[in-house]
Protein backbone atom coordinates (compact mmCIF):
# COMPACT_ATOMS: atom_id res chain seq x y z
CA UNK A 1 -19.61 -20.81 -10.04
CA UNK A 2 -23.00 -20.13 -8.62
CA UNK A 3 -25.26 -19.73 -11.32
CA UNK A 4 -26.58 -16.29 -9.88
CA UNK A 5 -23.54 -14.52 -11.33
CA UNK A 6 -23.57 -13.04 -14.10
CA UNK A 7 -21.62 -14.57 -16.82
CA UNK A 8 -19.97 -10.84 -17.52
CA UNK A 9 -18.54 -7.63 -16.04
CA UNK A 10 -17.24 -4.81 -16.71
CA UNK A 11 -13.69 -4.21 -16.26
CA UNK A 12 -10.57 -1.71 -16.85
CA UNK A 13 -7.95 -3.10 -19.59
CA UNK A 14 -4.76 -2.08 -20.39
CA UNK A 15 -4.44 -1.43 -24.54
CA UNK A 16 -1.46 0.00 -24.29
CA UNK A 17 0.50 3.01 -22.48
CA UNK A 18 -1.84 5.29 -21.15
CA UNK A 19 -4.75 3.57 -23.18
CA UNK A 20 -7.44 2.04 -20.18
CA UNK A 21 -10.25 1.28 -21.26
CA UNK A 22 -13.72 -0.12 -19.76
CA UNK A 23 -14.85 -3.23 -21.77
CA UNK A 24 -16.75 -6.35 -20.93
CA UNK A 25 -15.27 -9.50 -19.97
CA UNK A 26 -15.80 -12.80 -18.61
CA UNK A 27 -16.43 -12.81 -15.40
CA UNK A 28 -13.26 -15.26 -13.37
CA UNK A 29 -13.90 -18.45 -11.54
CA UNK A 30 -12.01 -19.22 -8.62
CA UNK A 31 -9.42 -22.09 -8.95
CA UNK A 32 -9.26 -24.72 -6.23
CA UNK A 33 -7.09 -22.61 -3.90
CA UNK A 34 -8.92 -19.26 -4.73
CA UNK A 35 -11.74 -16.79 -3.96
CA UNK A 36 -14.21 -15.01 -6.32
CA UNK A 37 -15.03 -11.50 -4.74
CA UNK A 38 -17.28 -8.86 -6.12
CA UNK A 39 -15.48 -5.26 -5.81
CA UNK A 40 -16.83 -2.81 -3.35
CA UNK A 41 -13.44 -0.35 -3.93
CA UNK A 42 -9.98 -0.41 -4.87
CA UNK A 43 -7.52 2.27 -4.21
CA UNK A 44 -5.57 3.77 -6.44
CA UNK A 45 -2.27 5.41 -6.52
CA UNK A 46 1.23 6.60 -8.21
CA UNK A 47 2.59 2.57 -8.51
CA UNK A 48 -1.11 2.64 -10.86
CA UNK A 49 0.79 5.41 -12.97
CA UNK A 50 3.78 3.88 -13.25
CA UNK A 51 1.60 0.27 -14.62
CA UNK A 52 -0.51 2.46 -17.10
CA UNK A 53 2.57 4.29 -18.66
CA UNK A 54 3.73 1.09 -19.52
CA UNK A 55 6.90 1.44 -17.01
CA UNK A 56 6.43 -1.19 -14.35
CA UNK A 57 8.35 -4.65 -15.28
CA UNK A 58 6.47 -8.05 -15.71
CA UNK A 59 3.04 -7.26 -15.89
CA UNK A 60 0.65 -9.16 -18.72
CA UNK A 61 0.22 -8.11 -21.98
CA UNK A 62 -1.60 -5.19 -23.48
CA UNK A 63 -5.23 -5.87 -24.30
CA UNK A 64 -5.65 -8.74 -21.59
CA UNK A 65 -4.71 -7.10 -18.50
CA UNK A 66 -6.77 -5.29 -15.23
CA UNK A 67 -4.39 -3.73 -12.87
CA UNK A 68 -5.50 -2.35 -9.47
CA UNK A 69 -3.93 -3.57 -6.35
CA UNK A 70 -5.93 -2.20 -3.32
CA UNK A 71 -8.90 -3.90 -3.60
CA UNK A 72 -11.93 -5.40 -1.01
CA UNK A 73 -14.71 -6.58 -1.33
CA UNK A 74 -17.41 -9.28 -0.34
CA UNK A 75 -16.83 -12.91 -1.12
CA UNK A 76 -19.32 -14.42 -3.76
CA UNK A 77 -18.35 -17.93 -4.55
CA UNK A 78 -14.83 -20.33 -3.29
CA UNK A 79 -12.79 -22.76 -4.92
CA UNK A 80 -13.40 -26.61 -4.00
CA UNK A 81 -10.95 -26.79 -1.47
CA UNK A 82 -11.58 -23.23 0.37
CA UNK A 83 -12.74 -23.89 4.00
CA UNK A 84 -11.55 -20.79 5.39
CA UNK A 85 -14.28 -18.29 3.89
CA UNK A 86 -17.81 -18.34 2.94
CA UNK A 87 -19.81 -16.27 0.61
CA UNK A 88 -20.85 -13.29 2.08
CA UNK A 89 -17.97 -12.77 3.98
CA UNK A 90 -16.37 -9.20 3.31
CA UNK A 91 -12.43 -9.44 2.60
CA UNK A 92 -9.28 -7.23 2.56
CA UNK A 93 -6.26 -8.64 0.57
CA UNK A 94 -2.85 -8.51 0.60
CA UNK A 95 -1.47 -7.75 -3.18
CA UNK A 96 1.63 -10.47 -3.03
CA UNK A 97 0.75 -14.09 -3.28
CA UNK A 98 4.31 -15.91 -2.99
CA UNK A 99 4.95 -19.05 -4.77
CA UNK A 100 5.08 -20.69 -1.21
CA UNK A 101 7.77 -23.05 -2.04
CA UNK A 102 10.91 -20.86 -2.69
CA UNK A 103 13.36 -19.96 0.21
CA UNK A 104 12.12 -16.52 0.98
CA UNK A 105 8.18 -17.55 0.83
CA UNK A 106 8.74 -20.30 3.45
CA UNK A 107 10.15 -17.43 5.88
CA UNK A 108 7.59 -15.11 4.78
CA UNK A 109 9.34 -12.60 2.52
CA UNK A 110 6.76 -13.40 -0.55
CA UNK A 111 7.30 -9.93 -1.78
CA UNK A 112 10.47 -11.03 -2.72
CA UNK A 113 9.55 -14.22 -4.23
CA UNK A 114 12.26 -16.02 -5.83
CA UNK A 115 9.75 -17.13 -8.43
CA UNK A 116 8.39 -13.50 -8.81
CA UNK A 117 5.59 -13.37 -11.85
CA UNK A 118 5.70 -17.39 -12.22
CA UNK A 119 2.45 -18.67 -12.44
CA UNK A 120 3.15 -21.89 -13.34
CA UNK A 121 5.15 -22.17 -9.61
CA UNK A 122 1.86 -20.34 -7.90
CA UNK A 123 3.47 -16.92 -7.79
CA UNK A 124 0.78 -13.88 -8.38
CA UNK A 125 0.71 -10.18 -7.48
CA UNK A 126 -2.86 -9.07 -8.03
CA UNK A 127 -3.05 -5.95 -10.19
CA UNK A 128 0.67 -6.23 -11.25
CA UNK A 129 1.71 -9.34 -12.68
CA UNK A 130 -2.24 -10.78 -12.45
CA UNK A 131 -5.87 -9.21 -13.03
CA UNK A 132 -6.52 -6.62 -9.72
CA UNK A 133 -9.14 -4.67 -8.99
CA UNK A 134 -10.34 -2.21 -11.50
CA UNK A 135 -13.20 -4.39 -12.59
CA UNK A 136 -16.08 -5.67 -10.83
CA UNK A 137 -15.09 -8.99 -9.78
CA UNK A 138 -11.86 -10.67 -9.08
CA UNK A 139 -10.07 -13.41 -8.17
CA UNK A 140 -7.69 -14.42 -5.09
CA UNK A 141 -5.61 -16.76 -3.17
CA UNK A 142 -7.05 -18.01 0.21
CA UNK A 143 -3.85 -17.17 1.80
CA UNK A 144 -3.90 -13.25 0.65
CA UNK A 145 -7.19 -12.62 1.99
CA UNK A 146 -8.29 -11.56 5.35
CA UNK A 147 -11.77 -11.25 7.00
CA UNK A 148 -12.73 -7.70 7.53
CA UNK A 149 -14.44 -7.36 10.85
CA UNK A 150 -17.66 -5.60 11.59
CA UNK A 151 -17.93 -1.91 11.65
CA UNK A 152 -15.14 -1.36 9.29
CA UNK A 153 -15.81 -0.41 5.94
CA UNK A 154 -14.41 -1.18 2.06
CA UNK A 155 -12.58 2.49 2.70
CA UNK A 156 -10.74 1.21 5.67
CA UNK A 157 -9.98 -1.96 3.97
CA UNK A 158 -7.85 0.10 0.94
CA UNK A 159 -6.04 2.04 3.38
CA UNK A 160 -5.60 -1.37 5.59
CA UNK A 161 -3.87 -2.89 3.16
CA UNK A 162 -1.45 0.32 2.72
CA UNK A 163 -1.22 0.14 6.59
CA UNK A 164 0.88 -3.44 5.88
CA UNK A 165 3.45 -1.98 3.93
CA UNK A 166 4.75 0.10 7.00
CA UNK A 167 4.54 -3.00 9.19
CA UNK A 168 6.17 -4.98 6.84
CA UNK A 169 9.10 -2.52 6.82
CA UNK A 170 8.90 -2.25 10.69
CA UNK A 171 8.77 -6.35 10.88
CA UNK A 172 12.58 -5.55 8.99
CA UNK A 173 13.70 -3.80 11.87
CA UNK A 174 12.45 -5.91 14.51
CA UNK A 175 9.11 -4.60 15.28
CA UNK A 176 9.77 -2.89 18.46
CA UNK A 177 9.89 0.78 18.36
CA UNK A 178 8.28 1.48 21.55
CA UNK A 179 9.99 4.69 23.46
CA UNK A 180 11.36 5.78 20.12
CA UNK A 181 11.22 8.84 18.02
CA UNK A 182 10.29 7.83 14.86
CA UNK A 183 10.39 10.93 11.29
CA UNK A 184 8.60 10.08 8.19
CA UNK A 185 8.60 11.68 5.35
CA UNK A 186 6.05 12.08 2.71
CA UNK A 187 2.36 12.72 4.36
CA UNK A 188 0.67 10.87 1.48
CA UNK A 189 -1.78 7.71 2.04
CA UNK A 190 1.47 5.49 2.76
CA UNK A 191 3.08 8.08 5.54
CA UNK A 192 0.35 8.89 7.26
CA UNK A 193 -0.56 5.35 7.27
CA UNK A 194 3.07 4.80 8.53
CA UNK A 195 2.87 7.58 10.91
CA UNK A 196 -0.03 5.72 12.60
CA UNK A 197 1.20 2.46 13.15
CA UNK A 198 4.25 3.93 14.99
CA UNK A 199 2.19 6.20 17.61
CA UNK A 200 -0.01 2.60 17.93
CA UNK A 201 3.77 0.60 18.31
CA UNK A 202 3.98 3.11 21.15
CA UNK A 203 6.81 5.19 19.55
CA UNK A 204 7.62 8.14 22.05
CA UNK A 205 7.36 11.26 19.62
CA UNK A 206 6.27 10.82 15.84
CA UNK A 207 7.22 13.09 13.54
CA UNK A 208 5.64 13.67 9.91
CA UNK A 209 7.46 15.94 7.07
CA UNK A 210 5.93 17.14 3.85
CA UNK A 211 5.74 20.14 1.11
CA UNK A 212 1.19 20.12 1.14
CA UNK A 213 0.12 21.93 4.23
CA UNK A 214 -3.16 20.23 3.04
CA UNK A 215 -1.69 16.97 3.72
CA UNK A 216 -0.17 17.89 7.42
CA UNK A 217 -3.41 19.01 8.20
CA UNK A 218 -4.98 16.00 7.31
CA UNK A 219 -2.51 13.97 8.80
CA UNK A 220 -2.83 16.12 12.27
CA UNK A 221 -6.67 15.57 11.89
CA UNK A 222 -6.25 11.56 12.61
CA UNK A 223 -3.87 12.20 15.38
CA UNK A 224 -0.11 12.90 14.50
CA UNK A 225 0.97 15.68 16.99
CA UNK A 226 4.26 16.50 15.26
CA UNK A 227 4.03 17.88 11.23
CA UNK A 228 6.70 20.03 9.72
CA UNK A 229 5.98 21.83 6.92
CA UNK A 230 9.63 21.86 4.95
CA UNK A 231 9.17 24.90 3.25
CA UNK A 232 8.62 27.06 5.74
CA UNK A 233 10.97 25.69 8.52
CA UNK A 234 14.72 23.76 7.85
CA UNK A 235 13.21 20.26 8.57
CA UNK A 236 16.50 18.95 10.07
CA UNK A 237 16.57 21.53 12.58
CA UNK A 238 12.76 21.36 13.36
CA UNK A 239 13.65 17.41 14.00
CA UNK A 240 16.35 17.81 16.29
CA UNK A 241 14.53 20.35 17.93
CA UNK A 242 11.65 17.90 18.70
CA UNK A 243 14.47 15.28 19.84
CA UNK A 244 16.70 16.86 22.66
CA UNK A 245 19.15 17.47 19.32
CA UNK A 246 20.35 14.20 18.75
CA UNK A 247 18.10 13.32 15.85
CA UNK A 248 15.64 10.31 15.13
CA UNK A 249 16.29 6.83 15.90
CA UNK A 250 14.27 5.71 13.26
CA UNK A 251 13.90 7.53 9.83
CA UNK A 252 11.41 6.40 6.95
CA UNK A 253 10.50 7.60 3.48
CA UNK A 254 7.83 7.14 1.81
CA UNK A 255 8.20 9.89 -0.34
CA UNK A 256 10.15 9.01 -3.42
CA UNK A 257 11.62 12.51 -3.83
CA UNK A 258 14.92 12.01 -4.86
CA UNK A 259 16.56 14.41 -1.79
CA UNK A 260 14.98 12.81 0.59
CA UNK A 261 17.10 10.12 1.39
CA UNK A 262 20.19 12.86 2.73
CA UNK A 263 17.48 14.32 4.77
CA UNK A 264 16.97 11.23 5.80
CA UNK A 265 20.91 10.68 7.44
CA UNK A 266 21.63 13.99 8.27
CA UNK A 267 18.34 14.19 10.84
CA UNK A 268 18.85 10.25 11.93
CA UNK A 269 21.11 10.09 15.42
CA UNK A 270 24.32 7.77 15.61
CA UNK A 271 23.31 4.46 16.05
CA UNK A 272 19.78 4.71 14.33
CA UNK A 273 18.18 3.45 11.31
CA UNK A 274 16.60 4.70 8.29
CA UNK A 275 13.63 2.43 6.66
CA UNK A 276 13.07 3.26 2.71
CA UNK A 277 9.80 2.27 1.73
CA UNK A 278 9.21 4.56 -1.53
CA UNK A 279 9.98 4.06 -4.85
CA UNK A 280 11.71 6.20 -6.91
CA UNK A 281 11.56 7.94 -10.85
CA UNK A 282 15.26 7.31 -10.81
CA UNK A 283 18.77 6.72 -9.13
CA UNK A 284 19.20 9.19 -6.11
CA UNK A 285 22.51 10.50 -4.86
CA UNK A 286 22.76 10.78 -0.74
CA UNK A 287 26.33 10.61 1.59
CA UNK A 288 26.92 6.78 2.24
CA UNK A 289 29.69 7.62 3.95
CA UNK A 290 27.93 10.47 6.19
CA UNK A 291 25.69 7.11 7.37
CA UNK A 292 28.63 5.07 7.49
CA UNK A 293 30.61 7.45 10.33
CA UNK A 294 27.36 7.81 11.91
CA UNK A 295 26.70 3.93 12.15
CA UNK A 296 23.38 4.18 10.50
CA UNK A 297 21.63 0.70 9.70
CA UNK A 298 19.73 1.09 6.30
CA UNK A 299 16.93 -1.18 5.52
CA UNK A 300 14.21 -1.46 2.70
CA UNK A 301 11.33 -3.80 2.31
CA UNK A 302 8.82 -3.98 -0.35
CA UNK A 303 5.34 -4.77 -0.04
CA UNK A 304 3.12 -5.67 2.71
CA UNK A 305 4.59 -9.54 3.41
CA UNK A 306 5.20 -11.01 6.37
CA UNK A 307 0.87 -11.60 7.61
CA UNK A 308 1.20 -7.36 8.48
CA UNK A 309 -2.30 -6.97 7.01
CA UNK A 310 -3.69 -9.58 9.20
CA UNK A 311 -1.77 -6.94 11.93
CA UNK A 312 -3.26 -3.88 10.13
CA UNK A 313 -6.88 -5.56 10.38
CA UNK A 314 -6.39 -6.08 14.16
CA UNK A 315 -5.09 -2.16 14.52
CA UNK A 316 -7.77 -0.51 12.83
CA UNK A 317 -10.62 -3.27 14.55
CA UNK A 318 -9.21 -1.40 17.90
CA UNK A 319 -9.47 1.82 16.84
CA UNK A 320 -5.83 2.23 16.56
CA UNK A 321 -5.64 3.23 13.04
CA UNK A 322 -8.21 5.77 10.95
CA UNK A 323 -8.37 4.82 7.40
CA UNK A 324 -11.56 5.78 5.63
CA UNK A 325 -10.86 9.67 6.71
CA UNK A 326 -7.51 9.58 3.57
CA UNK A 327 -10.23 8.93 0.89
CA UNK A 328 -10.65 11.93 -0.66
CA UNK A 329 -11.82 11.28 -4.34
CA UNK A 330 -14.32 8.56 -5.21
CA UNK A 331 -15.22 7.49 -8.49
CA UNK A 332 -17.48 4.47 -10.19
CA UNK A 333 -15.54 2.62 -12.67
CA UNK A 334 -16.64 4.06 -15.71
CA UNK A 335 -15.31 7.31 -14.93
CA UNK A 336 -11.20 5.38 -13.85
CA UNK A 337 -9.74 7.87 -17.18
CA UNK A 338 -10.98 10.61 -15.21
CA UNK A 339 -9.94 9.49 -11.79
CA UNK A 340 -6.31 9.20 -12.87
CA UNK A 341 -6.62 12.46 -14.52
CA UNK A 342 -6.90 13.89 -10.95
CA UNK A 343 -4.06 11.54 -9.39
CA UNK A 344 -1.47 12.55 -12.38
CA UNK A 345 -2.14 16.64 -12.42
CA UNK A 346 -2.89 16.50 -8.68
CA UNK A 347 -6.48 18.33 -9.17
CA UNK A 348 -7.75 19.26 -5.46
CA UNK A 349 -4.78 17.57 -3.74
CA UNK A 350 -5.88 13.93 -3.94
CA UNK A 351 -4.51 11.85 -1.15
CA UNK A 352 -6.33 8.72 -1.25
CA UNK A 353 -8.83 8.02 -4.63
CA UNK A 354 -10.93 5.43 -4.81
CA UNK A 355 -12.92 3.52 -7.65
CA UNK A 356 -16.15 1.63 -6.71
CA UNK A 357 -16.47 -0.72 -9.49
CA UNK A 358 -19.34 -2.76 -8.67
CA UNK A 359 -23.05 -1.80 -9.77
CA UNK A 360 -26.04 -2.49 -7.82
């Protein structure tokens, strides 16, 4: 490691559920496959909750764990066999690092690695099952990383990386949605993100559903024509409205509200498909056999896999995608308690909150 670095940082550890706490640690160095980066932001959001209330499956143990999964930042030193970036470069990341040597990683589908929290077999997920982004440095694989092209900033990069989830999912469908009418539901940081990459897919009429009029607004403010506000209007007749009556023929969630998904098939035409890309705080109850009759595909996908962030990058380096304009709570690292304060009792509607770790 360069000997410029200091030999600490600060960082956010996990003592326990609901117990994060800023503390000094080492500071990483890469291994021979890996990147050092110093943290310019990482996003935060309700899969954070889930990790701090001690209810998200395989991550380390209490008292030696960072989480944060959304992070950028600028490359400050690379592992002895790293050709592919140099310090100084600035880097978005995708959270999944596959094992690489399991059936699904060799056909891309690393966020369903078969050896899934394995480090021995060269599995990590950064901020879930390894050290993220709350801190002020951290560490990567080569092949999660992307260069971040001028003139976009560590903002964009957060919501770029969010951007790759709904590509991901799209990549499950086949990627070509051009013509279509496309619904999502849930304007938060991941459906308007979605929203987004289908008008830049060249989907013929996008459609975005929600409860926060905030939120619509927001989302009509980077460009989505088409917001219905369900509680003021039946959403499934505002959707067929907006498509000659025969509903969408693609649905997606990315909600996690446990009705959505028989919103979902009652406003999706015969022959369509619904994509779920939310998680959810329990089992959820929807007609199967409603889908069934109406020859509904279903798909899900997890994760941004599949190189969609490398995808993202090129979409928001073209203008195609605004990113930076979802941040709407910043906060430097010492203040993280407070930040998730906001996120968990929704103080000023946060859609997109961000923690800037590093210190000049």
């Amino acid at each position: 490691m360069p000997s410029q670095l200091p030999a600490t940082m600060r960082a956010a550890v996990l003592f326990g559920p609901g117990d994060l706490r800023v503390v000094d640690r080492d500071v990483p160095s890469p291994g021979p496959e890996e990147v050092l980066v110093r943290v310019a932001a990482c996003g935060a959001c309700g899969t954070d909750l889930k990790i701090l209330d001690g209810h998200f499956p395989q991550t380390p143990p209490y008292g030696q764990f960072t989480p944060g999964h959304e992070w950028t930042g600028t490359v400050v030193a690379v592992g002895s066999t790293v050709d592919e970036f140099a310090v100084g470069d600035h880097v978005c990341i995708e959270a999944h690092r596959g094992c690489g040597r399991c059936d699904n990683c060799i056909v891309g589908k690393y966020t369903a690695c078969l050896n899934y929290n394995n480090a021995a077999k060269g599995h990590r997920a950064t901020g879930m099952t390894a050290d993220g982004g709350f801190a002020e440095y951290a560490v990567h694989h080569v092949s999660a990383l992307y260069r971040m092209p001028a003139g976009l900033t560590p903002e964009d990069a957060v919501l770029i990386t969010t951007a790759g989830t709904s590509l991901y999912g799209l990549d499950h469908l086949g990627g070509y949605i051009a013509g279509e009418s496309v619904v999502i539901y849930g304007p938060g940081a991941v459906g308007i993100m979605a929203a987004q990459v289908c008008k830049a897919l060249g989907a013929d009429t996008v459609i975005l559903v929600g409860t926060r009029q905030s939120r619509l607004d927001r989302a009509r403010a980077v460009g989505i024509e088409h917001v219905i506000n369900s509680r003021e209007v039946d959403p499934i007749e505002a959707i067929k409205e907006l498509t000659g009556s025969e509903g969408a023929d693609l649905t997606i969630d990315a909600s996690g509200a446990p009705p959505i998904p028989q919103l979902c098939v009652e406003g999706t035409k015969r022959g369509g498909s619904i994509l779920f890309l939310a998680f959810y705080p329990g089992p959820v109850e929807f007609d199967l056999s409603a889908a069934i009759r109406k020859d509904i595909t279903l798909h899900t996908s997890r994760g941004e896999g599949g190189n969609n962030v490398k995808r993202a990058v090129s979409l928001a380096a073209h203008g195609a995608l605004h990113c930076k304009e979802l941040v709407s709570h910043r906060f430097g690292l010492e203040d993280i308690g407070e930040a998730f304060r906001v996120i968990r009792e929704r103080i000023d509607d946060p859609m997109k909150v961000v923690i800037t770790p590093y210190r000049e």
